[in-house]
Protein backbone atom coordinates (compact mmCIF):
# COMPACT_ATOMS: atom_id res chain seq x y z
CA UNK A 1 90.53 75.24 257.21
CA UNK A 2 88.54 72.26 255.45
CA UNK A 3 86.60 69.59 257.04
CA UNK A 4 86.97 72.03 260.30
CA UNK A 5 83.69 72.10 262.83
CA UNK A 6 84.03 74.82 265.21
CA UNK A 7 87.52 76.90 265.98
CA UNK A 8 88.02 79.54 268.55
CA UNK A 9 89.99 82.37 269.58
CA UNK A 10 90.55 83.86 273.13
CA UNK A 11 90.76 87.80 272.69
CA UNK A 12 90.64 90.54 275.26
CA UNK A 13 87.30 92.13 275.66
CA UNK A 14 87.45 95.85 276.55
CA UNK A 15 83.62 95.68 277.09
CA UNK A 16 84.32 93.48 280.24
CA UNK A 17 88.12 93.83 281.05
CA UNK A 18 88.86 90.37 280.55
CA UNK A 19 89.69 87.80 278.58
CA UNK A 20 86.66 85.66 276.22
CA UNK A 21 86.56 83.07 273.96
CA UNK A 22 85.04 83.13 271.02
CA UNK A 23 83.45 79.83 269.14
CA UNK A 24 82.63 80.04 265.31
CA UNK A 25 81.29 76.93 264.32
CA UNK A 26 81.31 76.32 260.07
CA UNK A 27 77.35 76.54 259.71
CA UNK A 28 78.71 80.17 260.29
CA UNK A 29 76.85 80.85 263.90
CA UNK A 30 79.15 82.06 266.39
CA UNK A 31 79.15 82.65 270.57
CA UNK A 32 81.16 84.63 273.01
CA UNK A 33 81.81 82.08 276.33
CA UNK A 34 82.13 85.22 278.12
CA UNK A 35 78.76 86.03 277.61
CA UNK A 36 77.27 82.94 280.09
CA UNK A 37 79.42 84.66 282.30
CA UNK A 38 79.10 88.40 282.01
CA UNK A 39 75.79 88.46 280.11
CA UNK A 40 73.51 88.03 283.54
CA UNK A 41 76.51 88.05 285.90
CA UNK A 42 76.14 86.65 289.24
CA UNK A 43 76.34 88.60 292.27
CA UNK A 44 79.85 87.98 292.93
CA UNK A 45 80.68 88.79 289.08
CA UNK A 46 78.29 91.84 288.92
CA UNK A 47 80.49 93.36 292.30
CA UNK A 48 83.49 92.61 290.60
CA UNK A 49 82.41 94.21 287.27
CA UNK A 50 81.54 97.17 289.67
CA UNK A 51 84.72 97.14 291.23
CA UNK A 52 86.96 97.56 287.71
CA UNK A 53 84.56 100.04 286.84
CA UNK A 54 85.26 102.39 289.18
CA UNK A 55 89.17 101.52 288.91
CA UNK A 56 88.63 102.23 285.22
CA UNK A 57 86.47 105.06 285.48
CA UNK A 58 84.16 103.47 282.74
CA UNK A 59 80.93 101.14 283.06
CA UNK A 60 81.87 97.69 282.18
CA UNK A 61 78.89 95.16 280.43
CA UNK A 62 78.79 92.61 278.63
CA UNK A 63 77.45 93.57 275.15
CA UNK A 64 75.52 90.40 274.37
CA UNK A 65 76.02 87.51 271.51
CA UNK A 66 75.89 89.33 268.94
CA UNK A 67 78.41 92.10 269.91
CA UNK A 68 80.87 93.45 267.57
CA UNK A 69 83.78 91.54 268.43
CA UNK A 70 82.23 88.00 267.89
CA UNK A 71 81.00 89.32 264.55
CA UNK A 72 84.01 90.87 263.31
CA UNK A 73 85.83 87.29 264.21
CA UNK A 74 83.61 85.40 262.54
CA UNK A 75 83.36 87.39 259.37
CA UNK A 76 87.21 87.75 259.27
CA UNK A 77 87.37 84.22 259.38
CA UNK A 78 85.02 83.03 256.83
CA UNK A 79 86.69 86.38 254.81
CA UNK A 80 90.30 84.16 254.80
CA UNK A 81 88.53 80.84 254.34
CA UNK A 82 86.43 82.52 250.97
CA UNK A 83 90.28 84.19 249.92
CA UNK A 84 91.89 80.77 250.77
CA UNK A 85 89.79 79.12 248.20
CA UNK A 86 90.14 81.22 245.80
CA UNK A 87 93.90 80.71 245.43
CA UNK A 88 93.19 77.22 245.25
């Protein structure tokens, strides 16, 4: 990945049931888009976070910017760009 800005990465995010994309950008920060979403939902996205919980018979919330799942991503990225260049 040389001479690359930002890349991201749509996973599935248990925390919210529902799909998030993820942004790592190559000063090495990194954002969930899911998070202006579900991080202070609405009241339309808070009742339907409500609603799959109860289906799900779990509480659903977003875990904030710096969950786990944008920090695993990013480090297992810059992990195969560091491996990358050393085969080089």
């Amino acid at each position: 990945m040389v001479n690359w800005q930002v890349t991201a990465a749509t996973i599935y995010c248990d925390a919210v049931d529902d799909e998030v994309t993820l942004l790592v950008y190559k000063d090495e920060s990194a954002k969930c888009i899911g998070y202006q979403k579900y991080g202070e939902p609405s009241k339309e996205v808070t009742k339907l976070l409500e609603k799959r919980s109860k289906q799900l018979k779990r509480r659903l919330e977003c875990e904030g910017p710096e969950c786990y799942r944008v920090i695993q991503y990013r480090d297992k990225l810059f992990a195969e760009e560091a491996r990358a260049r050393n085969y080089r």
